[in-house]
Protein backbone atom coordinates (compact mmCIF):
# COMPACT_ATOMS: atom_id res chain seq x y z
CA UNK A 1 0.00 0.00 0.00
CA UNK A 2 1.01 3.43 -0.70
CA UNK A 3 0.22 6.79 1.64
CA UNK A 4 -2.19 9.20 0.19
CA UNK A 5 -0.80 11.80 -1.48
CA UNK A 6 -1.68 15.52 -0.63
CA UNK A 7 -3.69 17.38 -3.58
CA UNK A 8 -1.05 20.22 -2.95
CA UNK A 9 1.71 17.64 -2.83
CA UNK A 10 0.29 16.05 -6.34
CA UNK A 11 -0.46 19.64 -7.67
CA UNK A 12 3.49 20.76 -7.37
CA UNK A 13 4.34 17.78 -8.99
CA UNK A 14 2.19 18.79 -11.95
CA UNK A 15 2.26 22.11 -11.99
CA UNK A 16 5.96 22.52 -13.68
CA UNK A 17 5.59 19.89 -16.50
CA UNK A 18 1.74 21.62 -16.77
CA UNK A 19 3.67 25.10 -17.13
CA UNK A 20 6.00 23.84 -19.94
CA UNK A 21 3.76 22.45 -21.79
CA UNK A 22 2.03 26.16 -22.28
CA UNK A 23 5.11 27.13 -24.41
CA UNK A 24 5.84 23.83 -25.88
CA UNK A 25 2.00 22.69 -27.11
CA UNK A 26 3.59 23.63 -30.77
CA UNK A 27 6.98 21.63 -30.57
CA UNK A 28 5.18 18.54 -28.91
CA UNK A 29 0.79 18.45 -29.00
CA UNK A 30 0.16 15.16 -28.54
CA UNK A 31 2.37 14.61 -25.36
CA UNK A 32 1.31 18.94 -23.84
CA UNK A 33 -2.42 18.41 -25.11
CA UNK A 34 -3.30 15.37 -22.69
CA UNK A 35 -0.86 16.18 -20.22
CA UNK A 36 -3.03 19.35 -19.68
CA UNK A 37 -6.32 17.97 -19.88
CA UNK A 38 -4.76 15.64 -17.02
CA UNK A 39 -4.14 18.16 -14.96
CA UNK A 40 -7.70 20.18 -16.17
CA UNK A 41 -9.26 17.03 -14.84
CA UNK A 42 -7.32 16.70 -11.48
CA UNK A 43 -8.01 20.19 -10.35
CA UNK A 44 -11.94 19.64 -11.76
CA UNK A 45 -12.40 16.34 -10.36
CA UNK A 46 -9.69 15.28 -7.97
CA UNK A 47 -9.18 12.56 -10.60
CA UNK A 48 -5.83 11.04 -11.45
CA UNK A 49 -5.49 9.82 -14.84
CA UNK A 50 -3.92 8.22 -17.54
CA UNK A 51 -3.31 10.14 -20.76
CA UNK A 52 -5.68 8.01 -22.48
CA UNK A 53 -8.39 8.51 -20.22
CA UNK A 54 -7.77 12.40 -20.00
CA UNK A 55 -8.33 12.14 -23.63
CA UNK A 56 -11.66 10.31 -23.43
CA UNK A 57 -12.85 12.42 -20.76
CA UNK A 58 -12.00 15.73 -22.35
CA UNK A 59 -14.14 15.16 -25.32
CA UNK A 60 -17.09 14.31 -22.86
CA UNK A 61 -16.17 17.71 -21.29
CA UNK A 62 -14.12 19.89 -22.68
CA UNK A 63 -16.20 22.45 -24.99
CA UNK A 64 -17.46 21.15 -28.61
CA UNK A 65 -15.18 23.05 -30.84
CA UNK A 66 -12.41 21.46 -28.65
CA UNK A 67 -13.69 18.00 -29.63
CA UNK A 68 -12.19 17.85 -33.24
CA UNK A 69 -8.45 18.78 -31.77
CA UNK A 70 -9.08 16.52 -28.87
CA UNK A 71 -10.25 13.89 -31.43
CA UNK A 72 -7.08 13.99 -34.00
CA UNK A 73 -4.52 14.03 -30.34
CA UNK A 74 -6.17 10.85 -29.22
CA UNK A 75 -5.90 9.12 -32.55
CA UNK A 76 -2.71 10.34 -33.18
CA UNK A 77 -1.56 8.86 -29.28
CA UNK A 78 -3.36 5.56 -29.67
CA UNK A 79 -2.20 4.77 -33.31
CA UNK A 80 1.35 6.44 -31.97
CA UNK A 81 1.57 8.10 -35.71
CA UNK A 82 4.27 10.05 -36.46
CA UNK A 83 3.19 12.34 -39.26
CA UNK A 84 0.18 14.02 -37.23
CA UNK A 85 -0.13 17.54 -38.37
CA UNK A 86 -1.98 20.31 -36.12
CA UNK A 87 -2.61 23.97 -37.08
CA UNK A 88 -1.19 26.23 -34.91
CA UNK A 89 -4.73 28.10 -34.09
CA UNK A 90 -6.22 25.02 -32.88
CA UNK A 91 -3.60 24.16 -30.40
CA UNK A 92 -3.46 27.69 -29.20
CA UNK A 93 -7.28 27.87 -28.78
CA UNK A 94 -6.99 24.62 -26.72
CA UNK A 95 -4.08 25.83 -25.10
CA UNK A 96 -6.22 29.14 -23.85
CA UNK A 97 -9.14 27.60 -23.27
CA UNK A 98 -7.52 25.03 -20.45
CA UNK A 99 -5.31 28.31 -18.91
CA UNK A 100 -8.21 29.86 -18.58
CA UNK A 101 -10.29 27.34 -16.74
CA UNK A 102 -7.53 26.33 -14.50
CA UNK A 103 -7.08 28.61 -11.63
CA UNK A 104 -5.72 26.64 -8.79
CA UNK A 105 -1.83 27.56 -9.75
């Protein structure tokens, strides 16, 4: 058995890696895009998840025009394809949209 962690412990863990990824959704989506909807979910829900199930659940909650960004990351992580091509505006707007909605930091 392991000790519980504390949410602030769990939330500095996250934080710097959730930080990074703001600059770096461009150089790296696919890894930044479900790493923040991991943390999105953790400071929503208290939830601790995997990358694959931070994808699932942001396209049951993450806002509609979200949905075909959030669709193309998960296919692109499940099939692990390398030639996956994003536009920048769509990866900022999702990049905004979860900085805005995450407040705890």
């Amino acid at each position: 058995m392991f000790p519980i962690v504390p949410r602030s412990d769990y939330l500095s863990s996250i934080v710097g890696d959730f930080q990074e990824c703001l600059d770096r959704i461009q150089k790296d989506p696919i890894y930044c895009t479900l790493n923040m909807i991991r943390v999105f979910r953790y400071v929503k829900e208290g939830v601790i998840s995997s990358k694959e199930e931070a994808g699932r659940w942001g396209l049951a909650h993450l806002p509609k025009e979200l949905s075909s960004t959030v669709n193309k990351i998960i296919d692109c992580y499940s099939s692990e394809k390398d030639d996956c091509q994003f536009e920048n505006d769509e990866l900022l707007r999702f990049r905004d949209y979860v900085t805005n909605n995450v407040q705890t930091f």
